[in-house]
N, C-alpha and C. Protein backbone atom coordinates (compact mmCIF):
# COMPACT_ATOMS: atom_id res chain seq x y z
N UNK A 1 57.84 -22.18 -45.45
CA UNK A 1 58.26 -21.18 -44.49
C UNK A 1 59.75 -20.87 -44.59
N UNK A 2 60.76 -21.80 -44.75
CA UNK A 2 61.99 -21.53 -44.87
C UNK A 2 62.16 -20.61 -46.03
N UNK A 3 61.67 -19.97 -47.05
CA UNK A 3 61.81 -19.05 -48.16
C UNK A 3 61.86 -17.63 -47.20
N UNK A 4 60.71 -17.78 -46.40
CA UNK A 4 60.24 -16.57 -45.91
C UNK A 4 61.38 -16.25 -44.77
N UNK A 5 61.48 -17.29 -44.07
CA UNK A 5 62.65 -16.86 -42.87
C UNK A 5 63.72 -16.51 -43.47
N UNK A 6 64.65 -16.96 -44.32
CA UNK A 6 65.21 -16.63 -45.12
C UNK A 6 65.31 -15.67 -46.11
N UNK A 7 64.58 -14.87 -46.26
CA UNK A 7 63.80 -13.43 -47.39
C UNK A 7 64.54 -12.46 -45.81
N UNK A 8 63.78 -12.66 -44.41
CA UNK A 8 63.80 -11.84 -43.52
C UNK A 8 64.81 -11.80 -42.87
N UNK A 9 65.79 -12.79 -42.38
CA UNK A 9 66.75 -12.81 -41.66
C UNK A 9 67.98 -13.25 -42.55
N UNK A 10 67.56 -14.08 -43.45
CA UNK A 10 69.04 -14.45 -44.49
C UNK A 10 69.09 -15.78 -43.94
N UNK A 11 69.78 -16.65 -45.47
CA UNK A 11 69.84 -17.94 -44.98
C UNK A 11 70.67 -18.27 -44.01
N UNK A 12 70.84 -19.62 -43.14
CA UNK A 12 71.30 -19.71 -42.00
C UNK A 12 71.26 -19.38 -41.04
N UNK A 13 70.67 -17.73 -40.55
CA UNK A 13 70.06 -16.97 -39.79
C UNK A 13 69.04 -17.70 -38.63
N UNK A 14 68.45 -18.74 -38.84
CA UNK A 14 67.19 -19.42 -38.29
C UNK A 14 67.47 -20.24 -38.23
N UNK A 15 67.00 -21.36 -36.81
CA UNK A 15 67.40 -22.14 -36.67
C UNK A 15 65.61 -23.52 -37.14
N UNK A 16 66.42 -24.33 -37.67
CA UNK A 16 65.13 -24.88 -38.32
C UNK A 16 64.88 -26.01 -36.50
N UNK A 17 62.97 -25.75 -36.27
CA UNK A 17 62.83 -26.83 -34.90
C UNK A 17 62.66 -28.16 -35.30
N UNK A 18 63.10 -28.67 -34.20
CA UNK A 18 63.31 -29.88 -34.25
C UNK A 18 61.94 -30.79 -33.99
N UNK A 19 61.09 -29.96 -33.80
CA UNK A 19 59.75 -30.81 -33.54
C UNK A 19 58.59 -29.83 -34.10
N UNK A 20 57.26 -29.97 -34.42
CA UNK A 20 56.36 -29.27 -35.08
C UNK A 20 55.96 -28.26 -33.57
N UNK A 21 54.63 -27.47 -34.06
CA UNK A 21 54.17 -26.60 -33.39
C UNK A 21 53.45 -27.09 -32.07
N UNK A 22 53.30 -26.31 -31.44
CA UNK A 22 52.21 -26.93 -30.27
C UNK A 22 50.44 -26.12 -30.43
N UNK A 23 49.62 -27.19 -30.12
CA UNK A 23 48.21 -26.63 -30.96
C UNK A 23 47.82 -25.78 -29.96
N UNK A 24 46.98 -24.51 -30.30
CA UNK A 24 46.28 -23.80 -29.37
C UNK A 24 44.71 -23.97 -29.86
N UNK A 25 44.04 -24.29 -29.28
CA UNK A 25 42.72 -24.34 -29.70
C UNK A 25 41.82 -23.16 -28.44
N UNK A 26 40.64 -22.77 -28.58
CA UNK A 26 40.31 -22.15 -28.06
C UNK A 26 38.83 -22.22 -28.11
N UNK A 27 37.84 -22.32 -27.27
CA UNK A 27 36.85 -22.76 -27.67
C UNK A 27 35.85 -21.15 -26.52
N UNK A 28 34.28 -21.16 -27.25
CA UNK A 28 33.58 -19.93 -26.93
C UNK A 28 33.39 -20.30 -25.36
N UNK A 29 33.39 -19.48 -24.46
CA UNK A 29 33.18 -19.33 -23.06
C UNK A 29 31.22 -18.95 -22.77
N UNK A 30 30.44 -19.93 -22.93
CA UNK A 30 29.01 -19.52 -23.09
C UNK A 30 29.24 -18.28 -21.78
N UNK A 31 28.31 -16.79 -22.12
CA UNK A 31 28.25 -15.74 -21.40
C UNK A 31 29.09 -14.79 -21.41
N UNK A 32 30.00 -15.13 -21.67
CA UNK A 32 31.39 -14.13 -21.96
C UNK A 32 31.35 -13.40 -23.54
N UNK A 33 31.24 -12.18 -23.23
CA UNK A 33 31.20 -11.76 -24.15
C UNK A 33 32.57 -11.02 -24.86
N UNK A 34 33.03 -10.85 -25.76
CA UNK A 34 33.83 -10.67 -26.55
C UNK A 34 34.51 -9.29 -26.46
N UNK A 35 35.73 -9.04 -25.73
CA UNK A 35 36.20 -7.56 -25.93
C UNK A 35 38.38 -8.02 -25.48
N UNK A 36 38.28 -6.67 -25.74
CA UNK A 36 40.12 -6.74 -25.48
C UNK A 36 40.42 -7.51 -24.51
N UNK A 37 41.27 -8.05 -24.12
CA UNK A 37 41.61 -8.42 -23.00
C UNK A 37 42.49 -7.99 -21.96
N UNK A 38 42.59 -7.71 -20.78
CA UNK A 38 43.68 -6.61 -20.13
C UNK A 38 44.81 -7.95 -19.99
N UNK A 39 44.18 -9.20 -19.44
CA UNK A 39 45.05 -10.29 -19.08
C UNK A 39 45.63 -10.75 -20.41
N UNK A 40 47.17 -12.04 -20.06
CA UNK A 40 47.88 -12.23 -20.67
C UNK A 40 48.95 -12.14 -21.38
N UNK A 41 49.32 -10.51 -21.34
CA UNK A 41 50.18 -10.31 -22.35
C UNK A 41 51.77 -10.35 -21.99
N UNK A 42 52.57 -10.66 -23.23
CA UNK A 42 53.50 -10.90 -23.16
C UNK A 42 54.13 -11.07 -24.46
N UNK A 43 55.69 -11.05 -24.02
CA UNK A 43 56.33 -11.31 -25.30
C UNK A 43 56.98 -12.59 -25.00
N UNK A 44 57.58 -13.44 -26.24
CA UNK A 44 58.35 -14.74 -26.60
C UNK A 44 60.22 -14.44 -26.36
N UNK A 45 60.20 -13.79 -26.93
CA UNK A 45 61.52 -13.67 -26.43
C UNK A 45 61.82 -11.50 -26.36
N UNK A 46 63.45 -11.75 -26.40
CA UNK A 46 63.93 -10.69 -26.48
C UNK A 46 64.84 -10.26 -28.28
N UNK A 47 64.75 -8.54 -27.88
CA UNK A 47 65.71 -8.24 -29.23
C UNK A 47 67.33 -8.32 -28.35
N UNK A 48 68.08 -8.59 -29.50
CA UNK A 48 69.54 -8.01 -29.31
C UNK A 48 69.47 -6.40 -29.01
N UNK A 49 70.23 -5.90 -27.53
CA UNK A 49 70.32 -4.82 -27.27
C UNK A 49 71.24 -3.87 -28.44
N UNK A 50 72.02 -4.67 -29.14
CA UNK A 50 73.26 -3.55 -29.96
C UNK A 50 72.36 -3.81 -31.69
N UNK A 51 72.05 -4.90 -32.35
CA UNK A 51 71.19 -4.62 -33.47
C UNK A 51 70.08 -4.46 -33.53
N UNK A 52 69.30 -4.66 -32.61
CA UNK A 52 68.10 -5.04 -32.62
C UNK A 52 67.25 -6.08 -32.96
N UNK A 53 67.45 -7.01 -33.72
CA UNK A 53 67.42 -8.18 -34.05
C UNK A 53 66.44 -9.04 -32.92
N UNK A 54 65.27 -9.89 -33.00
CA UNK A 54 65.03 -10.55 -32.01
C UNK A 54 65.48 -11.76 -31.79
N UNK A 55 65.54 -12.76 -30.69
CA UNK A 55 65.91 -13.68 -30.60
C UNK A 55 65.18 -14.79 -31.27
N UNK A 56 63.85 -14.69 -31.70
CA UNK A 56 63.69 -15.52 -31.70
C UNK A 56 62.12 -15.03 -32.82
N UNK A 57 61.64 -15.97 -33.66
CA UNK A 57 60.20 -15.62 -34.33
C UNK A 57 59.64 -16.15 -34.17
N UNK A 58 58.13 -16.33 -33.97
CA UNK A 58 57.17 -16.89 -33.53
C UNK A 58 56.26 -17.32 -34.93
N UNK A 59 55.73 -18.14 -35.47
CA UNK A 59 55.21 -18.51 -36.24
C UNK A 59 53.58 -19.35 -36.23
N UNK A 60 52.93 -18.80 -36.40
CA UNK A 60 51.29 -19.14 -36.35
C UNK A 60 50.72 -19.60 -37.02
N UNK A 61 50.16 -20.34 -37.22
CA UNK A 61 49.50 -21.27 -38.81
C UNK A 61 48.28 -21.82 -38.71
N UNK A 62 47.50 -21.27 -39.15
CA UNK A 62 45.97 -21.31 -39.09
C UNK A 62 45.29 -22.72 -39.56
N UNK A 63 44.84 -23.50 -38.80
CA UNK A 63 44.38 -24.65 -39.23
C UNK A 63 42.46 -24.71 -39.32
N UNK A 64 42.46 -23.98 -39.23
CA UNK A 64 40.38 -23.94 -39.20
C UNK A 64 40.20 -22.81 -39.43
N UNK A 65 39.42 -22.17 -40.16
CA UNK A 65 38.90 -20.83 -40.61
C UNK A 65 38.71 -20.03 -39.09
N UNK A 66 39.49 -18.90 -39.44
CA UNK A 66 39.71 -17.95 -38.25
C UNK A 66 38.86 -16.66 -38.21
N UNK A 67 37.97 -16.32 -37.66
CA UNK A 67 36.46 -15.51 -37.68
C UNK A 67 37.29 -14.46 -36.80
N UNK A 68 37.04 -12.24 -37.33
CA UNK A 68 37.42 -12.03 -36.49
C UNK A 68 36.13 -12.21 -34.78
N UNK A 69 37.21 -11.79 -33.81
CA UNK A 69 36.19 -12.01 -32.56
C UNK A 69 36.61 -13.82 -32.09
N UNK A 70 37.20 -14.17 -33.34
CA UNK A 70 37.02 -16.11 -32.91
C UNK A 70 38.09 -16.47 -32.05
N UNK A 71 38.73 -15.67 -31.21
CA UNK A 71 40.33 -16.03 -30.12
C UNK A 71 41.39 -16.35 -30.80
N UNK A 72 41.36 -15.26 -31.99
CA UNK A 72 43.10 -15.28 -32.78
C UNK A 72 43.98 -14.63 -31.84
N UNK A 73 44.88 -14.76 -31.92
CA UNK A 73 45.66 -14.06 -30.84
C UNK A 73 46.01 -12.46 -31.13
N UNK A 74 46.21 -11.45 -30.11
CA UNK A 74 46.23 -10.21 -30.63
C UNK A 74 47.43 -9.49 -30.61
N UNK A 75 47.87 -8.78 -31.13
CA UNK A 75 49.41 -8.41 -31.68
C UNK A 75 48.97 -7.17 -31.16
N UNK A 76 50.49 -6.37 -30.62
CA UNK A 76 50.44 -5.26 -30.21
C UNK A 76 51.63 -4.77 -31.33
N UNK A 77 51.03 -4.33 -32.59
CA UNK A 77 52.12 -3.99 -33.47
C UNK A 77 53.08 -2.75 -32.98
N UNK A 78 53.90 -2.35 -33.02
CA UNK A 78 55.23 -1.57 -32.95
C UNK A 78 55.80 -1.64 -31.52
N UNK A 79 54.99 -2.50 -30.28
CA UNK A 79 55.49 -2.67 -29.21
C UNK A 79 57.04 -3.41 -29.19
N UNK A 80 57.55 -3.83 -29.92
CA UNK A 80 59.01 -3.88 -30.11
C UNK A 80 60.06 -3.08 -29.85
N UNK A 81 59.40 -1.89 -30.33
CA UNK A 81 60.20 -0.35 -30.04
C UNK A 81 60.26 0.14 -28.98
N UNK A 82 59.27 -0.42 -28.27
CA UNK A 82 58.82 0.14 -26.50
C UNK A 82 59.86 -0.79 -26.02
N UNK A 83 59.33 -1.73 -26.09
CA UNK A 83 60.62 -3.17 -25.32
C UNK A 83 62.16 -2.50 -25.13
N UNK A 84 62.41 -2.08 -26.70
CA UNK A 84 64.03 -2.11 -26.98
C UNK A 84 64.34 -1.25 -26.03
N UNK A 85 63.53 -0.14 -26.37
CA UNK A 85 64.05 1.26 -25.48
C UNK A 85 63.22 1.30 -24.09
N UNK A 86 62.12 0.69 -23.40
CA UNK A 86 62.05 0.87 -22.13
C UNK A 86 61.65 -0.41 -21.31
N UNK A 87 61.85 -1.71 -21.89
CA UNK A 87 61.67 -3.09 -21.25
C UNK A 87 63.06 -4.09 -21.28
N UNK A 88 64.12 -3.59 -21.44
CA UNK A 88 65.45 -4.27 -21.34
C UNK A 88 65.90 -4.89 -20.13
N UNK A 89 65.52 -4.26 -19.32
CA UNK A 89 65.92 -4.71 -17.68
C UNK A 89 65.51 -6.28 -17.03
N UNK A 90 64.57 -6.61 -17.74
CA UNK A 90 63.71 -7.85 -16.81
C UNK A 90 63.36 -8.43 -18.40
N UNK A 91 62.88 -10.16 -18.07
CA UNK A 91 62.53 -10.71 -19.15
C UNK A 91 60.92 -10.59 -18.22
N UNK A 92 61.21 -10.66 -17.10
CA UNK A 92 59.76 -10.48 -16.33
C UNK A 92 58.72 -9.74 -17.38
N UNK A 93 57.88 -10.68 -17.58
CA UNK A 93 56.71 -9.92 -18.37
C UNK A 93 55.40 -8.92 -17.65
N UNK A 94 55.23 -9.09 -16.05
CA UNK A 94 54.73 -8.28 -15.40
C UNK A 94 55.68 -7.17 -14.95
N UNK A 95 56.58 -7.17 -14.74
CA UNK A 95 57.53 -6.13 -14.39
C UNK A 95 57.40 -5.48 -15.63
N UNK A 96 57.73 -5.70 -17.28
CA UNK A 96 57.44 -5.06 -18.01
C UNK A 96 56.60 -4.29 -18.37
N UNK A 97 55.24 -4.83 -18.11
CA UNK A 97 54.08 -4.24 -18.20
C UNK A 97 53.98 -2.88 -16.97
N UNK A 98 54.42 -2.69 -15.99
CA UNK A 98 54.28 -1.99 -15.07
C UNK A 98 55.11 -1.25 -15.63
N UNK A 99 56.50 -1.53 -15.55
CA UNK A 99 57.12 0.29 -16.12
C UNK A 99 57.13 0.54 -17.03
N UNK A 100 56.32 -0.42 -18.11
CA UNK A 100 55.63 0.58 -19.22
C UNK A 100 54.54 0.99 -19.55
N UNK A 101 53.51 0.58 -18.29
CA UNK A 101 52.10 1.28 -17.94
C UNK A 101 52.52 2.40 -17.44
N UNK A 102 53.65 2.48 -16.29
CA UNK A 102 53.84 3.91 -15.56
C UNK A 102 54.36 5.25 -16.22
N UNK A 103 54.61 4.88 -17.55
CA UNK A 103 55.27 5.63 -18.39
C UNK A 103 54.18 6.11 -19.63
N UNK A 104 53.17 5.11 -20.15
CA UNK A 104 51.85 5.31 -20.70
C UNK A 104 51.32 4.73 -20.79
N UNK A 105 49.97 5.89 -20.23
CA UNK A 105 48.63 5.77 -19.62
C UNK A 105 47.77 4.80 -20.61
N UNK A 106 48.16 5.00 -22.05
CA UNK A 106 47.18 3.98 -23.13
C UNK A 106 47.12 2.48 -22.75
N UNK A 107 48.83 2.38 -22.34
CA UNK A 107 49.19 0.71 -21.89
C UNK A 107 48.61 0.70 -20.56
N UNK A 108 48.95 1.17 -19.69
CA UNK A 108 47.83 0.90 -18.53
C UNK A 108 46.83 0.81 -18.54
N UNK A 109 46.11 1.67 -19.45
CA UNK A 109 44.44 1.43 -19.06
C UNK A 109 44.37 -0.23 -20.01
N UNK A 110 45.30 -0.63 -21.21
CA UNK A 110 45.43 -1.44 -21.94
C UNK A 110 45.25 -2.71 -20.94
N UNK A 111 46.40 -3.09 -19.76
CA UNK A 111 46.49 -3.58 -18.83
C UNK A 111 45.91 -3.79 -17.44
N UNK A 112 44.91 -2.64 -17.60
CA UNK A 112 44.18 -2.35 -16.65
C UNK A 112 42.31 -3.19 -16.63
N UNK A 113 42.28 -4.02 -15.47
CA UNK A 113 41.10 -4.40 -15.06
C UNK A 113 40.13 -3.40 -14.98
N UNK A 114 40.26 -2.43 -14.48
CA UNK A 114 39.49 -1.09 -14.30
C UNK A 114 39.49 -0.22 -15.25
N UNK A 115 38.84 -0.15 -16.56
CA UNK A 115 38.80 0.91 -17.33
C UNK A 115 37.58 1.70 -17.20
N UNK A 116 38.13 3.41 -17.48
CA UNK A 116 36.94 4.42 -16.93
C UNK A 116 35.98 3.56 -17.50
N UNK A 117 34.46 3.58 -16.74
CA UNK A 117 32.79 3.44 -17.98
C UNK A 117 32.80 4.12 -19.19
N UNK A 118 32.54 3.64 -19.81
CA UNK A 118 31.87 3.85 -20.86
C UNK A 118 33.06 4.03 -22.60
N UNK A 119 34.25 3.40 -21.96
CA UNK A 119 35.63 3.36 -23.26
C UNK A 119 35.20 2.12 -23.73
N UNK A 120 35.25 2.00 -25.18
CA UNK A 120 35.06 1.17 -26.16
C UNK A 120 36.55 0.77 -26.29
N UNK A 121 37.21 -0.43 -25.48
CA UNK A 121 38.35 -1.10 -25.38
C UNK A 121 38.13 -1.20 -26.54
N UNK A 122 37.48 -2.12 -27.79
CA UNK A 122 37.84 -2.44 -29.42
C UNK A 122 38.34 -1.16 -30.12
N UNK A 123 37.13 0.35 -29.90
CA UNK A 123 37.38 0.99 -30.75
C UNK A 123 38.99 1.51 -30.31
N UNK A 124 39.25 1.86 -29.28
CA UNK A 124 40.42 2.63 -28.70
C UNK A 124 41.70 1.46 -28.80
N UNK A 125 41.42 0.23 -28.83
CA UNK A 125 42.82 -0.17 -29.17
C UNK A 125 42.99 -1.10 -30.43
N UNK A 126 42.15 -1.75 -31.20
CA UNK A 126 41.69 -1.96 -32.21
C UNK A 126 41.91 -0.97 -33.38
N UNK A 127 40.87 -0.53 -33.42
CA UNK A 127 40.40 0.79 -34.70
C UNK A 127 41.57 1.92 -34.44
N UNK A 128 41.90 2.81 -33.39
CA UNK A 128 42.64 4.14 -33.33
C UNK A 128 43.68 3.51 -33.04
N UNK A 129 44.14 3.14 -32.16
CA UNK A 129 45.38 2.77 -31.82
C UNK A 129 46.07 4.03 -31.34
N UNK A 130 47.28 3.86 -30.64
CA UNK A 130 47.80 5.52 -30.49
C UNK A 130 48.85 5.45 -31.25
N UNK A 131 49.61 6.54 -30.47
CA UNK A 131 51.70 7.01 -31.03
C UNK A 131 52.02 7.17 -29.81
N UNK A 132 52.80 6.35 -29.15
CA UNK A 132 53.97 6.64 -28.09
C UNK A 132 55.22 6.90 -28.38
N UNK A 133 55.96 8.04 -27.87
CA UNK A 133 57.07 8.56 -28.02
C UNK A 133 57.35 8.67 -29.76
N UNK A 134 56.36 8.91 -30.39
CA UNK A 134 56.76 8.85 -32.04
C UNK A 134 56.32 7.34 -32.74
N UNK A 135 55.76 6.27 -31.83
CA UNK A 135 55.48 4.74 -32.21
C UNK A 135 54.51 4.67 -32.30
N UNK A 136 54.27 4.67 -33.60
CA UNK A 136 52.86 4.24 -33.89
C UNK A 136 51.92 2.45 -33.08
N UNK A 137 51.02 2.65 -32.47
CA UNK A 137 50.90 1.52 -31.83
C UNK A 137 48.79 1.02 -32.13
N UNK A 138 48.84 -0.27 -32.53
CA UNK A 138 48.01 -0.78 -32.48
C UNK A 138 47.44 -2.60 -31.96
N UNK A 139 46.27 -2.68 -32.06
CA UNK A 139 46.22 -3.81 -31.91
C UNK A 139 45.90 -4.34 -33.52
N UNK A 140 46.32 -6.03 -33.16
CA UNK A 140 46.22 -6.20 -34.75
C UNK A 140 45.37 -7.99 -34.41
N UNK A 141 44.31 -8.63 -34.75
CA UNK A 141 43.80 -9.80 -34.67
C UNK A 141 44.20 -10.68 -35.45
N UNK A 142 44.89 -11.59 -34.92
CA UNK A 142 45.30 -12.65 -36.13
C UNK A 142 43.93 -13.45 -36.55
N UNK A 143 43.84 -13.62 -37.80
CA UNK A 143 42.46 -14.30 -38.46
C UNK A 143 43.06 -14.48 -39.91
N UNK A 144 42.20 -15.64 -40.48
CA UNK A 144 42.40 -15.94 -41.54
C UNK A 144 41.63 -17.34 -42.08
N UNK A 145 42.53 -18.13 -42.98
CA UNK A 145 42.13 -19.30 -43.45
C UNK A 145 43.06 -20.35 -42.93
N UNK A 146 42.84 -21.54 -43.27
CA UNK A 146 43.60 -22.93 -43.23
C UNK A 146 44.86 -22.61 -43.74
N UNK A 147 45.98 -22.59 -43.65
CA UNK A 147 47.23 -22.46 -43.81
C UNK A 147 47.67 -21.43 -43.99
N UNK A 148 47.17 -20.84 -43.80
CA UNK A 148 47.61 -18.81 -43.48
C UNK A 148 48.77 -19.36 -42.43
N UNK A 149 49.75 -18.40 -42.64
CA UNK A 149 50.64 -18.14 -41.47
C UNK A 149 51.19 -16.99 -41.11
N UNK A 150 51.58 -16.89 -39.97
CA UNK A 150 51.67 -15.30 -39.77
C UNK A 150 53.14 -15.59 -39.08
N UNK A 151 54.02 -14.41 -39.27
CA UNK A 151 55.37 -14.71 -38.42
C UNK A 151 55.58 -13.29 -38.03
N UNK A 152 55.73 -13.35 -36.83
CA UNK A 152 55.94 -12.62 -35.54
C UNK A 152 57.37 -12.13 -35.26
N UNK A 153 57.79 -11.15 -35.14
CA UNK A 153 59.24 -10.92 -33.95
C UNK A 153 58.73 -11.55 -32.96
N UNK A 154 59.90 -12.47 -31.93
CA UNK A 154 59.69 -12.88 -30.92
C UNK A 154 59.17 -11.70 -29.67
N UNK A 155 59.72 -10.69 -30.14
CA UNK A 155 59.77 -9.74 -28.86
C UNK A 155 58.46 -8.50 -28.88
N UNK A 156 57.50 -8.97 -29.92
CA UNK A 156 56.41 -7.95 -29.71
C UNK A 156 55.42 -8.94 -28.89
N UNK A 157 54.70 -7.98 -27.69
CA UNK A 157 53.84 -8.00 -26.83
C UNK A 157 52.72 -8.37 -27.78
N UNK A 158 51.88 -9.58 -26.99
CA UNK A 158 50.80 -10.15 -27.76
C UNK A 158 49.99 -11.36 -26.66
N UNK A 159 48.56 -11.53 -26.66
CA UNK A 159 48.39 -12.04 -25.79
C UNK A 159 46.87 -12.64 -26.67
N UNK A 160 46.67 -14.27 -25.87
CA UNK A 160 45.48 -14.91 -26.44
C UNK A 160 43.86 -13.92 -26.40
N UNK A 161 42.89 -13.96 -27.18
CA UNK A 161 41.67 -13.38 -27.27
C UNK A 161 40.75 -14.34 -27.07
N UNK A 162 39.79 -13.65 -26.14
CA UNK A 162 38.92 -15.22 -26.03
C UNK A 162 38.16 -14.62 -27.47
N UNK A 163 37.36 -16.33 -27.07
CA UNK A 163 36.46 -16.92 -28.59
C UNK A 163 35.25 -16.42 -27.90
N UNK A 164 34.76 -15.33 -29.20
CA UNK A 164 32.91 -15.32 -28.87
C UNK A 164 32.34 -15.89 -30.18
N UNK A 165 32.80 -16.89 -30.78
CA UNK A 165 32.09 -17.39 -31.73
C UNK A 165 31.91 -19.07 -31.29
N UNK A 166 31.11 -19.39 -32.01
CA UNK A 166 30.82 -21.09 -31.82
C UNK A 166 31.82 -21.97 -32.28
N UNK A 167 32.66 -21.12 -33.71
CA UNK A 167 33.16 -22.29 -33.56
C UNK A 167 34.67 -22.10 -33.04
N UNK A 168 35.49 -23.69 -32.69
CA UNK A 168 36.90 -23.04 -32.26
C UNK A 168 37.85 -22.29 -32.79
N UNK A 169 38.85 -21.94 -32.00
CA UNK A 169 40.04 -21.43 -32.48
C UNK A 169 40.78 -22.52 -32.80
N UNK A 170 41.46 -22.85 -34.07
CA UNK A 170 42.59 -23.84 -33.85
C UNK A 170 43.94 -23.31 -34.88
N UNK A 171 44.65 -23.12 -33.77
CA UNK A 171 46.27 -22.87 -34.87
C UNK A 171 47.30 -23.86 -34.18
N UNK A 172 48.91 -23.36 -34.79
CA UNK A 172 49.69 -24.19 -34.40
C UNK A 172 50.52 -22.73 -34.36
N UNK A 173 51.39 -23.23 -32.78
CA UNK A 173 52.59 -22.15 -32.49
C UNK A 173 54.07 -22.77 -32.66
N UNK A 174 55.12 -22.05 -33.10
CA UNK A 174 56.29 -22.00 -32.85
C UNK A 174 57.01 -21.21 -32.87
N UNK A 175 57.94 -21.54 -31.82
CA UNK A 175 58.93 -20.17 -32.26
C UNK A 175 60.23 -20.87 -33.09
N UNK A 176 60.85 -20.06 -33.50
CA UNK A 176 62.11 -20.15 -33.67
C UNK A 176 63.27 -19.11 -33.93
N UNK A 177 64.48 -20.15 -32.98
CA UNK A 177 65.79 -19.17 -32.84
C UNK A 177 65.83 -18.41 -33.83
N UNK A 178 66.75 -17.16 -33.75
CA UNK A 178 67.25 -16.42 -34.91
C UNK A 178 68.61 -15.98 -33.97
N UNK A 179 69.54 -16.68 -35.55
CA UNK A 179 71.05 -16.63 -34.77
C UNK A 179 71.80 -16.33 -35.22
């Protein structure tokens, strides 16, 4: 991983942790069936207001074969751009979500317990995804194999998926500084 942090931020840039990841495992909820989730979301840290730069990267590392649908966690790709320019005010992650539901309707209904009948939450935020203010925006499922890793900006919105498969979810999280 240090090649890669280093490729992205430049050496020294990152601060190496001082302790390994913490495990997320996730196991199937018998009856619950499998769709977006309105709950959870949030970001890890913040960007620098003058470069943009985030504080911090989040790093994911797949330890058990990751099925999609199996509670990889879900990425709200280009939500970074929303943050910079309309979530600066609060690290509050519900405050965020509100004045950037009140601003678009995709993220609200995204956030929203109550979606009209009959919207296919997968196809509409999954498959199409929209464009806010010119930002292209989707959801993205982390899945993979045994040592896949995925590295994150700290500051894009992303939240756990439950498991509709049998078997578990198991990865390892960390973040780390970027300084």
């Amino acid at each position: 991983m240090p090649l890669a942090l280093d490729e992205l931020y430049g050496p020294q840039r990152w601060q190496r942790p001082l302790r390994g990841g913490g495990v997320l495992v996730t196991f199937r909820v018998p009856g619950q069936p499998w769709d977006v989730p309105h709950r959870g979301w949030h970001s890890d840290g913040r960007a620098d207001p003058t470069s943009g730069e985030p504080s911090q990267v989040t790093i994911f590392t797949i330890l058990a074969p990751l099925r999609p649908r199996g509670g990889g966690t879900l990425v709200l790709t280009g939500s970074h751009h929303l943050l910079r320019h309309h979530g600066r005010e609060t690290d509050n992650a519900k405050a965020i979500r509100k004045g950037l539901g009140a601003r678009y309707p995709w993220l609200h209904d995204l956030w929203s317990e109550n979606t009209s009948p009959g919207i296919d939450r997968r196809k509409r935020y999954l498959d199409e995804g929209a464009v806010l203010d010119g930002m292209p925006l989707r959801l993205v499922e982390l899945i993979g194999e045994p040592r896949d890793a995925f590295v994150m900006r700290g500051d894009i919105l992303h939240t756990p998926a439950p498991n509709g498969l049998d078997d578990p979810r198991i990865m390892l999280v960390k973040g780390c500084p970027i300084i």
